[in-house]
PDB file of N, CA and C in Angstrom:
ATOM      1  N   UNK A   1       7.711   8.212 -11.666  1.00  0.00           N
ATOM      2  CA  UNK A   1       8.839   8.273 -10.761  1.00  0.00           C
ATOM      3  C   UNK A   1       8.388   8.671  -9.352  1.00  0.00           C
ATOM      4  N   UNK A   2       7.450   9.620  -9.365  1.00  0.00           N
ATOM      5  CA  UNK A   2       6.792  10.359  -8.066  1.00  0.00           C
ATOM      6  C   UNK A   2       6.600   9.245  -7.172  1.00  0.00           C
ATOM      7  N   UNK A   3       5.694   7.853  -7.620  1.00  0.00           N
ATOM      8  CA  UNK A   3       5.416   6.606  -6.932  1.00  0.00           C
ATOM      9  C   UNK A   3       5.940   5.975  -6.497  1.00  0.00           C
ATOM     10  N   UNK A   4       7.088   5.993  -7.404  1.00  0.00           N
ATOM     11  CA  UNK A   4       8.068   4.879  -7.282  1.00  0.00           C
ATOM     12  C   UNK A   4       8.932   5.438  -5.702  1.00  0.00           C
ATOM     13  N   UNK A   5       8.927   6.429  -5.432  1.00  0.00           N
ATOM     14  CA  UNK A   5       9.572   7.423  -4.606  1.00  0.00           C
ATOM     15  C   UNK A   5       8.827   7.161  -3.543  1.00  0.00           C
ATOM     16  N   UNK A   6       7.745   7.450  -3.456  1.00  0.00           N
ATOM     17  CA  UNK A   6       6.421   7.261  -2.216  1.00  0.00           C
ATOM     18  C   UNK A   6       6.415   5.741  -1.779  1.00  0.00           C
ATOM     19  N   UNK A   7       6.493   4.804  -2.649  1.00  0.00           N
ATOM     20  CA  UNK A   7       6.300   3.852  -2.195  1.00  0.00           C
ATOM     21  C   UNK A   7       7.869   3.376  -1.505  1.00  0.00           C
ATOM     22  N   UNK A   8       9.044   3.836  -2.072  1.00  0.00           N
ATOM     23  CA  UNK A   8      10.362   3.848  -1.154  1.00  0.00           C
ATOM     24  C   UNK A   8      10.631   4.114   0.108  1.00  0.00           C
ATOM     25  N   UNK A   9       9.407   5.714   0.196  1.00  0.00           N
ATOM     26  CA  UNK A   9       9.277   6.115   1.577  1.00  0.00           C
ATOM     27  C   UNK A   9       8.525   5.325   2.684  1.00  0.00           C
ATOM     28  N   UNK A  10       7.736   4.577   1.926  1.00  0.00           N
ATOM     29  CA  UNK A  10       7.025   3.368   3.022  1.00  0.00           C
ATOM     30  C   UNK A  10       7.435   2.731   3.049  1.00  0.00           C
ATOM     31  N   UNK A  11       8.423   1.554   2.338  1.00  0.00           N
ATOM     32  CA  UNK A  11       9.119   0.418   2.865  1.00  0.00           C
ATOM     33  C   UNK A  11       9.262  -0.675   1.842  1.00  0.00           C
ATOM     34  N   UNK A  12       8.733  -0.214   0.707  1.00  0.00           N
ATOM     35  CA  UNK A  12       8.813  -0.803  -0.631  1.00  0.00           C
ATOM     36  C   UNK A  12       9.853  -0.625  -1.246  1.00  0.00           C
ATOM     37  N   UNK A  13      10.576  -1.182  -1.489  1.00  0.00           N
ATOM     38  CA  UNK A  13      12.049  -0.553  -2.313  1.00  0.00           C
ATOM     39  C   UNK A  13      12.461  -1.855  -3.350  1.00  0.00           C
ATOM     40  N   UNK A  14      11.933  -2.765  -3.043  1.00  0.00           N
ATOM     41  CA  UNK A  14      12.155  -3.915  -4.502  1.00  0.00           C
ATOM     42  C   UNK A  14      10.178  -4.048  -4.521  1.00  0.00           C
ATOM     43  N   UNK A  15       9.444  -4.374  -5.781  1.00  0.00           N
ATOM     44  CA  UNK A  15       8.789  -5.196  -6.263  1.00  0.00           C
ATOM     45  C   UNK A  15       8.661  -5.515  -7.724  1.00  0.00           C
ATOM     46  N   UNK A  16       7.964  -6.636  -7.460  1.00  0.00           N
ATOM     47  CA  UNK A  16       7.806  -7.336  -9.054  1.00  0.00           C
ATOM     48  C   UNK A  16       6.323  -6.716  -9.331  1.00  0.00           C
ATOM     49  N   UNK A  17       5.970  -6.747 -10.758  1.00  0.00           N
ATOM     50  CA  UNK A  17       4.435  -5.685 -11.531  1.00  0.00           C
ATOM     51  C   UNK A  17       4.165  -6.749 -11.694  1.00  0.00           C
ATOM     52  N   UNK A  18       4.453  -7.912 -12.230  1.00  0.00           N
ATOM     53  CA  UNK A  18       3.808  -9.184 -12.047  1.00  0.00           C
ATOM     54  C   UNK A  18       2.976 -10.048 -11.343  1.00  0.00           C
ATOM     55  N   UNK A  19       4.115  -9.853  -9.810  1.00  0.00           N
ATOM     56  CA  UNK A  19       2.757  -9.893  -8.408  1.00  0.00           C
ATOM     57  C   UNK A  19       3.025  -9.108  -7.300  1.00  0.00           C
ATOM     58  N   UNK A  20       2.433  -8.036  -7.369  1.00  0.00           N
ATOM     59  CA  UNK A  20       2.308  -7.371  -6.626  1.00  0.00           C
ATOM     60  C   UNK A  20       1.786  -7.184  -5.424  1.00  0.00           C
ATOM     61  N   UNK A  21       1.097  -8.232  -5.137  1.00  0.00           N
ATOM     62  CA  UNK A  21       0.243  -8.573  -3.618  1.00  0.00           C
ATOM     63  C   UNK A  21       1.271  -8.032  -2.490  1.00  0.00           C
ATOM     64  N   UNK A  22       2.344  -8.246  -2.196  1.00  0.00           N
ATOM     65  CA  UNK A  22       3.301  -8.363  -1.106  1.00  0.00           C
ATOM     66  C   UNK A  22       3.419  -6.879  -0.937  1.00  0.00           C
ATOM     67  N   UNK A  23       3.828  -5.892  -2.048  1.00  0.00           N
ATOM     68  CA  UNK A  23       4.318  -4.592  -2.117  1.00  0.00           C
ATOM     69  C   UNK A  23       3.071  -4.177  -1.777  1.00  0.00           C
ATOM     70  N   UNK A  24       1.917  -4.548  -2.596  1.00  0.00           N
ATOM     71  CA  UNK A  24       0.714  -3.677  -1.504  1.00  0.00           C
ATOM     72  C   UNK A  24       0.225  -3.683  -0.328  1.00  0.00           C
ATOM     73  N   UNK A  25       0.550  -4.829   0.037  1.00  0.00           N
ATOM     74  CA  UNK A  25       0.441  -5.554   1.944  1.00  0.00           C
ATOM     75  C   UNK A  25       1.473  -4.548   2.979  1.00  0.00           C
ATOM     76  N   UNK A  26       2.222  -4.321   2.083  1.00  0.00           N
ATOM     77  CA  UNK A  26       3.490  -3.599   2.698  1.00  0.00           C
ATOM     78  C   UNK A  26       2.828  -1.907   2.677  1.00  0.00           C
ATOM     79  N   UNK A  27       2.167  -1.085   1.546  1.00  0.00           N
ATOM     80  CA  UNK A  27       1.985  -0.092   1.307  1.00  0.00           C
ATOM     81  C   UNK A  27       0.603   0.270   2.232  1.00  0.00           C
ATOM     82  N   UNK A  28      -0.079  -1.059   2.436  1.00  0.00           N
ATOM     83  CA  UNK A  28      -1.265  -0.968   3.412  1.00  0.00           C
ATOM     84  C   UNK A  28      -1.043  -0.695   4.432  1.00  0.00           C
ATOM     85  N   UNK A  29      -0.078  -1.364   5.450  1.00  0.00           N
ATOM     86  CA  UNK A  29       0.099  -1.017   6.313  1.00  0.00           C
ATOM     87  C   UNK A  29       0.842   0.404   6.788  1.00  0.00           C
ATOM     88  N   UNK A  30       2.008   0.602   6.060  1.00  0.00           N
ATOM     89  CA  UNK A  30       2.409   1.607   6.256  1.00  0.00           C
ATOM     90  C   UNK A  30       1.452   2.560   6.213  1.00  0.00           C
ATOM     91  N   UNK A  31       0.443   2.701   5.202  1.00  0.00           N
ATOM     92  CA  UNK A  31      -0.360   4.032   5.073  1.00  0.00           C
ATOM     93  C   UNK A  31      -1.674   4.228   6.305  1.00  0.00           C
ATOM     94  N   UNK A  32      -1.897   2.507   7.053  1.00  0.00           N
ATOM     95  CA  UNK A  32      -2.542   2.463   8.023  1.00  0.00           C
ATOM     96  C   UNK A  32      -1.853   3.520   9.027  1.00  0.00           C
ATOM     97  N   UNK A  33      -1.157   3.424   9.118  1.00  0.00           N
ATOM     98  CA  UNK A  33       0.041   4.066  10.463  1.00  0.00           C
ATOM     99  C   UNK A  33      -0.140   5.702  10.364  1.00  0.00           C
ATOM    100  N   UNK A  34      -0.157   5.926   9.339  1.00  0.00           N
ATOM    101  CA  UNK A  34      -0.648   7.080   8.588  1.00  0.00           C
ATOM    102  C   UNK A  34      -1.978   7.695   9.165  1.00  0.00           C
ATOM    103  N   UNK A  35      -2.721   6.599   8.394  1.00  0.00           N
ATOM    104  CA  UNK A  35      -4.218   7.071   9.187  1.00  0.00           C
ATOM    105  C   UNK A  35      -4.402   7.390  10.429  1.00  0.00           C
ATOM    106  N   UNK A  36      -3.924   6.211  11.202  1.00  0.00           N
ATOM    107  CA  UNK A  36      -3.920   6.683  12.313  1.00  0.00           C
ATOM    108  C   UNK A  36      -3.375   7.306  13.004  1.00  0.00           C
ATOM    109  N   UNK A  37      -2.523   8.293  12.579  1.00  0.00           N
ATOM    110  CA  UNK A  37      -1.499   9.635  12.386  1.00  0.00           C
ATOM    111  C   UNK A  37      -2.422  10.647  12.183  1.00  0.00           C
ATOM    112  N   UNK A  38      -2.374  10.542  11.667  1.00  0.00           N
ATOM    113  CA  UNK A  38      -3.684  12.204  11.033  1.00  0.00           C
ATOM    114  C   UNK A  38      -4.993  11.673  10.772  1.00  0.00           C
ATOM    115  N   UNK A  39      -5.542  10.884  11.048  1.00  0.00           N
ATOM    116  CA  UNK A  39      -7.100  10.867  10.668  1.00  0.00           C
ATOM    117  C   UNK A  39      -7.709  11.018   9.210  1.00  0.00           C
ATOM    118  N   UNK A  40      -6.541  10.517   8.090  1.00  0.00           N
ATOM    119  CA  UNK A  40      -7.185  10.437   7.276  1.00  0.00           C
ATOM    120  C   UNK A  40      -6.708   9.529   6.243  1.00  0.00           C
ATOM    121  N   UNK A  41      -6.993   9.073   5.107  1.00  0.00           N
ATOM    122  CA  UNK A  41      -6.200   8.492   4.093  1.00  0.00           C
ATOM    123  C   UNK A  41      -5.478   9.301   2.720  1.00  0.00           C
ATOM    124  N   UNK A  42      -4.536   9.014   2.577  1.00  0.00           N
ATOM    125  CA  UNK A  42      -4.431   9.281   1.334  1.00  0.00           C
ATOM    126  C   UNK A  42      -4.481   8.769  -0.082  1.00  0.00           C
ATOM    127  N   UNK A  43      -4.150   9.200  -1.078  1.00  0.00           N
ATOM    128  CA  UNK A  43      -4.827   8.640  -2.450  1.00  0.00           C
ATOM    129  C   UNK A  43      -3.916   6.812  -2.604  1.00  0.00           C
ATOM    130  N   UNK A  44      -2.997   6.662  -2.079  1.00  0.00           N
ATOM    131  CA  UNK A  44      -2.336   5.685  -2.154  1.00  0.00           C
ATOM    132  C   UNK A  44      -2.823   4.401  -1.326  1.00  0.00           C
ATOM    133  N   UNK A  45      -3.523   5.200   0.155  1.00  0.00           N
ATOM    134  CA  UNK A  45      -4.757   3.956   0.664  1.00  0.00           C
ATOM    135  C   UNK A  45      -5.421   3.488   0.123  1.00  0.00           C
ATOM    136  N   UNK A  46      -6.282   4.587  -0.381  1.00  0.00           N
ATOM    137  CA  UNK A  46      -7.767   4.472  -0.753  1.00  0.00           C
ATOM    138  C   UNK A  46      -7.438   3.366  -2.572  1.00  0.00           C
ATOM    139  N   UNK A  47      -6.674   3.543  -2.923  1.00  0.00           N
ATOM    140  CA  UNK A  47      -5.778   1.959  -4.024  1.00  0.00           C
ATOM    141  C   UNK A  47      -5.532   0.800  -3.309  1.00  0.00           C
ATOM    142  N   UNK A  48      -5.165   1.155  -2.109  1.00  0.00           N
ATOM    143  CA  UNK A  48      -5.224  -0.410  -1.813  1.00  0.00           C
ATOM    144  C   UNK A  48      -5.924  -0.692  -1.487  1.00  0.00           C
ATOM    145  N   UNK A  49      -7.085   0.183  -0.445  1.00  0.00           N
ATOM    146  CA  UNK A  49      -8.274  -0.641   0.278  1.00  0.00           C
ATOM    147  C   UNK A  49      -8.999  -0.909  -0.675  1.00  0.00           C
ATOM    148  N   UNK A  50      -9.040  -0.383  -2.161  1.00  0.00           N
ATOM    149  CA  UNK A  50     -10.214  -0.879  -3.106  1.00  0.00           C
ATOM    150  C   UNK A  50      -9.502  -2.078  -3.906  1.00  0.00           C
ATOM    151  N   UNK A  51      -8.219  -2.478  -4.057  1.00  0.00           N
ATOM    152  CA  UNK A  51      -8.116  -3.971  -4.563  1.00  0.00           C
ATOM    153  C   UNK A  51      -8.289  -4.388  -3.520  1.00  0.00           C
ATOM    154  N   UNK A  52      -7.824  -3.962  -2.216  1.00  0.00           N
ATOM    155  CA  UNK A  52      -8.537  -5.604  -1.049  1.00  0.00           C
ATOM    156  C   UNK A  52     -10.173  -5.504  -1.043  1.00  0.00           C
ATOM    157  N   UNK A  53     -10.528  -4.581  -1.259  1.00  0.00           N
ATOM    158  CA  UNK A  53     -11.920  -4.812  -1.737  1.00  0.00           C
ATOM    159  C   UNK A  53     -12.769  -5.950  -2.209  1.00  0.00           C
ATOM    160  N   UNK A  54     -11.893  -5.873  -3.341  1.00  0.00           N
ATOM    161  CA  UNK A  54     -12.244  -6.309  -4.478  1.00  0.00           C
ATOM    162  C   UNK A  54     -11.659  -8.043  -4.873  1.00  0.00           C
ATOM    163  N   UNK A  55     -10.754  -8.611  -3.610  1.00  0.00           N
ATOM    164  CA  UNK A  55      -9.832  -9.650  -3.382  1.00  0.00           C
ATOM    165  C   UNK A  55      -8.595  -9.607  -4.083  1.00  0.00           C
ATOM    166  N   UNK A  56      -8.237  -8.331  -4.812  1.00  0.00           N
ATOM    167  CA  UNK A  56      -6.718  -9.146  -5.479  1.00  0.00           C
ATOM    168  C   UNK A  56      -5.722  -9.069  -4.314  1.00  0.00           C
ATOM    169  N   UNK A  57      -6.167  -7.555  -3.088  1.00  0.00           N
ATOM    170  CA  UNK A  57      -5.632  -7.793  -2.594  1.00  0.00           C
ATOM    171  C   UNK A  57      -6.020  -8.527  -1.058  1.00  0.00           C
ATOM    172  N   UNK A  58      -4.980 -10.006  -0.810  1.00  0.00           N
ATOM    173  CA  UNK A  58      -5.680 -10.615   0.707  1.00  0.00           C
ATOM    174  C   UNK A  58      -4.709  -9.989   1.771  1.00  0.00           C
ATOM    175  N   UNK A  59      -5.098  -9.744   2.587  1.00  0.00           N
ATOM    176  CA  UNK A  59      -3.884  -9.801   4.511  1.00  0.00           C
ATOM    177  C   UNK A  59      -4.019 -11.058   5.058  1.00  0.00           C
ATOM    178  N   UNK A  60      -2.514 -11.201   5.194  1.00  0.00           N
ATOM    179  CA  UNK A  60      -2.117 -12.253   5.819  1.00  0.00           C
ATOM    180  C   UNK A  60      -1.479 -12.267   6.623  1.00  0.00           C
ATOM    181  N   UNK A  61      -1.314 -13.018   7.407  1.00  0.00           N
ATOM    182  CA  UNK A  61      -0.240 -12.774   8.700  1.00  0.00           C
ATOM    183  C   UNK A  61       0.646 -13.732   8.423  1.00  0.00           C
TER     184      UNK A  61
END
């Protein structure tokens, strides 16, 4: 529930677990804004920057 909450507070408020690409594109950025807020990441970045890592997740414009 805690997540589901955090990710509300960034701008996520519908996704599908099926494909999730969009909700994390969305959670990336927001948490970018973040970073560059305080100078650091939190545990919810450092999940997404390692599936875009890894390609599940791409940025797109």
């Amino acid at each position: 529930m805690e997540m589901h909450e955090t990710m509300g507070m960034l701008g996520v408020n519908e996704y599908d677990l099926d494909n999730f690409s969009k909700a994390n594109l969305i959670l990336f950025r927001a948490e970018e804004r973040l970073y560059k807020k305080h100078t650091h990441y939190r545990l919810l970045s450092l999940l997404s920057i390692i599936l875009m890592e890894i390609g599940i997740i791409v940025e797109s414009e």
